[in-house]
Structure formats: C-alpha cells, structure tokens
N, C-alpha and C. Protein backbone atom coordinates (compact mmCIF):
# COMPACT_ATOMS: atom_id res chain seq x y z
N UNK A 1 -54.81 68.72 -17.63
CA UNK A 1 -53.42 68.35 -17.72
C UNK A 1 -53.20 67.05 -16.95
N UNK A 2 -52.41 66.37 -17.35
CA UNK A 2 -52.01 64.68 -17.11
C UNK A 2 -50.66 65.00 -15.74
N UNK A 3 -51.21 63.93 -14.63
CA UNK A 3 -50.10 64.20 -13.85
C UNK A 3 -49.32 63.32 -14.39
N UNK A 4 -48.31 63.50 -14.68
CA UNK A 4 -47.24 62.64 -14.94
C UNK A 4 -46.12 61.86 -13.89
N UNK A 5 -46.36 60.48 -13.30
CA UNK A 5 -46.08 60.01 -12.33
C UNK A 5 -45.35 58.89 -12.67
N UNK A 6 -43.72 59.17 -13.15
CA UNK A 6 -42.95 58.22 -13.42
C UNK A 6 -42.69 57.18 -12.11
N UNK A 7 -42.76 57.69 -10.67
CA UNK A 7 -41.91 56.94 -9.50
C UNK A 7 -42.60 55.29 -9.77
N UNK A 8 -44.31 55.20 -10.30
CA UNK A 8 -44.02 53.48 -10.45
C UNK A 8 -43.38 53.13 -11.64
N UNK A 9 -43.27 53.64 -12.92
CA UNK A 9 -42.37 52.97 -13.87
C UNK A 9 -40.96 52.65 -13.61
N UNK A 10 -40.18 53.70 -11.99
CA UNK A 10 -38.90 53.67 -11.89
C UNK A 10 -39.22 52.26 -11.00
N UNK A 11 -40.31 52.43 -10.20
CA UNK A 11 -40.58 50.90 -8.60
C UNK A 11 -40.61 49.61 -10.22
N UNK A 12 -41.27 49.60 -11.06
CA UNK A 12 -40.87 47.95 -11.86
C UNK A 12 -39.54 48.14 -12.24
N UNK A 13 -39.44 49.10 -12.88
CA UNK A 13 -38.33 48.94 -13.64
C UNK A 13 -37.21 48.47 -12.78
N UNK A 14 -36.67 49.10 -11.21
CA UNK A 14 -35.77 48.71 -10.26
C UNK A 14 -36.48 47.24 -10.19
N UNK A 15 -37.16 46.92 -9.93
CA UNK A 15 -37.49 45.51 -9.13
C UNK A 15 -37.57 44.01 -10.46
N UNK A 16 -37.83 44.65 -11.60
CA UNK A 16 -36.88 43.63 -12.86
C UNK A 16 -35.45 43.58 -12.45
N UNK A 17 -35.20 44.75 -12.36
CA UNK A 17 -33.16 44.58 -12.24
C UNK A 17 -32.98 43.67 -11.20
N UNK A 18 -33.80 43.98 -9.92
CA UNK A 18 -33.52 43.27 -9.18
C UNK A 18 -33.75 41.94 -9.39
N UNK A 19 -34.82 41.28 -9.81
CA UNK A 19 -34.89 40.01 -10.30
C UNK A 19 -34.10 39.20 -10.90
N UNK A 20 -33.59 40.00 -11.98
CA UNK A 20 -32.58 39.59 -13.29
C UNK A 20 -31.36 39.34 -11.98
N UNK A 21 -31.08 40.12 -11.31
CA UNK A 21 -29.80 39.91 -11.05
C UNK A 21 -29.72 38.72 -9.73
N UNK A 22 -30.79 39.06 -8.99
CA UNK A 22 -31.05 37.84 -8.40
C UNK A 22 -31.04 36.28 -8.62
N UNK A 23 -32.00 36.38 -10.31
CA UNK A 23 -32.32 35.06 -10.95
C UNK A 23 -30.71 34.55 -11.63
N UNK A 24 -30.40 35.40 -11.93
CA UNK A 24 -28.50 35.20 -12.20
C UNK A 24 -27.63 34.59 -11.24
N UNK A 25 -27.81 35.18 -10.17
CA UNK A 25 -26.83 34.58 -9.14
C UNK A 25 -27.43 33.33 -8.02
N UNK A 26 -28.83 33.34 -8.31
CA UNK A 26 -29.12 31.96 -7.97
C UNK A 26 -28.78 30.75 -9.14
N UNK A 27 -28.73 31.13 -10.64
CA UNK A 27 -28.51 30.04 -11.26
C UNK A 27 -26.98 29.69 -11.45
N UNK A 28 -26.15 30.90 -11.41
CA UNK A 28 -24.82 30.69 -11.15
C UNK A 28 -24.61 30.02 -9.57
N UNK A 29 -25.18 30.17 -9.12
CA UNK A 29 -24.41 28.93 -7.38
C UNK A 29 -25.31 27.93 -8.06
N UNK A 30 -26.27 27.43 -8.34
CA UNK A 30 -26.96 26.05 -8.61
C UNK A 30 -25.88 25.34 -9.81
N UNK A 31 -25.18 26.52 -10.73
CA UNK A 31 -24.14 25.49 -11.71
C UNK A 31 -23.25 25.30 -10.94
N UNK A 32 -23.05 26.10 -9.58
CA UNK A 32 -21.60 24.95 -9.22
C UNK A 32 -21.88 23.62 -8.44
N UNK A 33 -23.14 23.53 -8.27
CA UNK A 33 -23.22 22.34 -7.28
C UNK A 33 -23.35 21.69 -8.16
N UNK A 34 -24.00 21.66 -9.75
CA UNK A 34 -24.41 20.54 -10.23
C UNK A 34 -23.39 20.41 -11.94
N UNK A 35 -22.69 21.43 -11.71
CA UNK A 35 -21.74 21.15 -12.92
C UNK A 35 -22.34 21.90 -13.93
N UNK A 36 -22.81 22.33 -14.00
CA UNK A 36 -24.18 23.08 -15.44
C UNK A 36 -22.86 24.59 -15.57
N UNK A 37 -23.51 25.12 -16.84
CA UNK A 37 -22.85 25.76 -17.56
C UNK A 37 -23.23 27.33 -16.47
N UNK A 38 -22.35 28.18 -16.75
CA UNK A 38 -22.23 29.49 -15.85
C UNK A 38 -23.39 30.21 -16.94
N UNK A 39 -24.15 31.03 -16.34
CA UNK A 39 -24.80 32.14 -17.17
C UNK A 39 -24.28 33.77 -17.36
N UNK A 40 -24.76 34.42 -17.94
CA UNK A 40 -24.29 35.79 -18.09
C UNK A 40 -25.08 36.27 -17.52
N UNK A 41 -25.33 37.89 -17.84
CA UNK A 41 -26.32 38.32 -17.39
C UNK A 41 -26.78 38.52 -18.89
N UNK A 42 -27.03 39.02 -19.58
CA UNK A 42 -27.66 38.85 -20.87
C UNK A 42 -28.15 37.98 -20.81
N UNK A 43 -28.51 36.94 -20.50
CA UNK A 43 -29.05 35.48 -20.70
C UNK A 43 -29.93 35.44 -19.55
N UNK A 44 -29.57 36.37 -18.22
CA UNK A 44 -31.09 36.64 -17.66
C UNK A 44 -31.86 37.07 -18.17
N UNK A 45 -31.85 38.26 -18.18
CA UNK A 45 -32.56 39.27 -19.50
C UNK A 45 -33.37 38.69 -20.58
N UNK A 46 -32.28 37.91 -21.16
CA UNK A 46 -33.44 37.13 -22.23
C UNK A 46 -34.41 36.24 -21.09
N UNK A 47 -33.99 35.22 -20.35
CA UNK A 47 -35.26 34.41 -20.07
C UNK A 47 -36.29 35.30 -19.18
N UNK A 48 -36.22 36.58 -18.82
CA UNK A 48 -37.06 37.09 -17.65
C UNK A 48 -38.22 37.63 -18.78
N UNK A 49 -37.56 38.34 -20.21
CA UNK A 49 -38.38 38.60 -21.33
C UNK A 49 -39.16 37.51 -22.28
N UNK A 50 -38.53 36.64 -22.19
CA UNK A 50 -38.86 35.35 -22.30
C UNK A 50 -40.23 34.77 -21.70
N UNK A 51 -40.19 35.13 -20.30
CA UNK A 51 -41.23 35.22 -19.35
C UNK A 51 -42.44 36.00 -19.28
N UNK A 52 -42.17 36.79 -19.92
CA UNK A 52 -42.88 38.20 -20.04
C UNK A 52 -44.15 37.65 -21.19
N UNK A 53 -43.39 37.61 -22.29
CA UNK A 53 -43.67 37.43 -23.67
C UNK A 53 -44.73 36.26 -23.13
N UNK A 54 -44.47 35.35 -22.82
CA UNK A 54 -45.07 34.08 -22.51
C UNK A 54 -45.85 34.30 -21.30
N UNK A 55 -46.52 35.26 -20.59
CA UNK A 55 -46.87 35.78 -19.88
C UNK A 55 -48.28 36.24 -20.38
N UNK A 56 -47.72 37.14 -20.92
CA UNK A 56 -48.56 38.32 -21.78
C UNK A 56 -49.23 37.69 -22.97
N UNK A 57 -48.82 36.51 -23.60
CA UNK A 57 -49.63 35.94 -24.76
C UNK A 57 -50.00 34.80 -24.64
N UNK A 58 -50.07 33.84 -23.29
CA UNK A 58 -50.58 32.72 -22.91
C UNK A 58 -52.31 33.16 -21.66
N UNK A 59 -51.96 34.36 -21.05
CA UNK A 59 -53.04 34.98 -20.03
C UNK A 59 -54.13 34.78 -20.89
N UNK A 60 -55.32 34.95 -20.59
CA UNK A 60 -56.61 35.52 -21.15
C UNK A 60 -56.61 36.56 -20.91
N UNK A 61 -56.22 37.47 -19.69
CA UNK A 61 -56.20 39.10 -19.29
C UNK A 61 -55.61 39.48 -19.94
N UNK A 62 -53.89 39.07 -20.60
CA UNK A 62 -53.18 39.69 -20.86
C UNK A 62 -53.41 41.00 -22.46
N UNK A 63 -54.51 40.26 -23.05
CA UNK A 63 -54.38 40.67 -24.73
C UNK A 63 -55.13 41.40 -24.80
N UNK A 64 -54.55 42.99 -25.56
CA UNK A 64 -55.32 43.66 -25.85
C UNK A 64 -55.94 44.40 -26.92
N UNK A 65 -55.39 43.20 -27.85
CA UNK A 65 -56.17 43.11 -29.20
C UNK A 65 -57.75 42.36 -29.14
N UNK A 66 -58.76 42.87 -29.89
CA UNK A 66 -59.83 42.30 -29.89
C UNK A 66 -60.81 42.51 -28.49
N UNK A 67 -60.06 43.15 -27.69
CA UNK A 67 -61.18 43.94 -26.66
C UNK A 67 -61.71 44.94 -27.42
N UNK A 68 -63.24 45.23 -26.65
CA UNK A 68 -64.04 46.94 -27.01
C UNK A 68 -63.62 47.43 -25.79
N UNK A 69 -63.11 47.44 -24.92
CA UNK A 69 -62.72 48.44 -23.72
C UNK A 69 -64.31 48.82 -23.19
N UNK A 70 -65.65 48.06 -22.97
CA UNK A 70 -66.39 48.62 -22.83
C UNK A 70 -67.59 49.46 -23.67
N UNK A 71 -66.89 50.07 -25.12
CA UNK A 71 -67.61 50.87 -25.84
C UNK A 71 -68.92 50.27 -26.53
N UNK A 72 -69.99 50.75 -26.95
CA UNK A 72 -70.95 50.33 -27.91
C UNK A 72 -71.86 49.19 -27.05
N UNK A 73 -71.71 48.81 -25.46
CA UNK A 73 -72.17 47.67 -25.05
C UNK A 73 -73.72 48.18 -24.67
N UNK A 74 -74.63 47.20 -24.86
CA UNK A 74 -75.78 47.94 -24.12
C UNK A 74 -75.82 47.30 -22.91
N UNK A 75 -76.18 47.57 -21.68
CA UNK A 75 -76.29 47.71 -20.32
C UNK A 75 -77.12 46.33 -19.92
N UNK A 76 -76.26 45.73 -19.14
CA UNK A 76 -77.11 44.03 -19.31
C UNK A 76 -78.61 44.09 -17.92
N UNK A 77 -78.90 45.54 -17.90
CA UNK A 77 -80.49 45.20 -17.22
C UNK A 77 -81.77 45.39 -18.45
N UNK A 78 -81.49 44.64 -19.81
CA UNK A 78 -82.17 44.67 -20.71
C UNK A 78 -82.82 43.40 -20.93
C-alpha cells in the first residue's frame, strides 16, 4: 500500500501562491514609480505558468518524453 503524502503538494502549492502574490505586488509598486500599467492577479498566474511552461520545455532535465527511465540498458562494465 502507497503512503499517500499530500503535506509536500500542499508546501508547493502554498509557496506558488506565495510567489504569485508576491510577484504581483512587487510589480504593482514598480508601476507606480515608473508609470507602467497596474497588473491583476490573473496576469501573475499567467506569467508564473508562463515560467513554468518555459521551464519545463527549454531544461534538458525537464522532458519526459523519449527517456527509457533506465529499462533494457546493459550495464556499462561491458
């Protein structure tokens, strides 16, 4: 039987929010000093996924299409 151990999916999942909302209210005080347009929060969201996406498909680690995970390899003391 699988232990099922949500508390790290809840530790990212809190610490995105926290980001998003962070990365929000630093770019909202940077538009008032420089005149730039106010953001939402939806529009964090998109660029943090934004980030992600571009994260995950620019890495060499990231892809996990076209791996063998290991299987079928023969043992490199051959």
């Amino acid at each position: 039987m699988r232990n099922r151990n949500y508390k790290h999916y809840l530790l990212v999942i809190g610490i995105y929010l926290l980001a998003t909302i962070f990365g929000l209210w630093s770019w909202n005080t940077l538009s008032e000093l420089y005149n730039l347009p106010h953001a939402q929060y939806k529009h964090a969201l998109a660029v943090f996924f934004l980030l992600l996406m571009l994260k995950w498909g620019l890495s060499p680690g990231g892809r996990l299409l076209g791996r063998d995970c290991g299987r079928n390899h023969e043992p490199k003391n051959h």
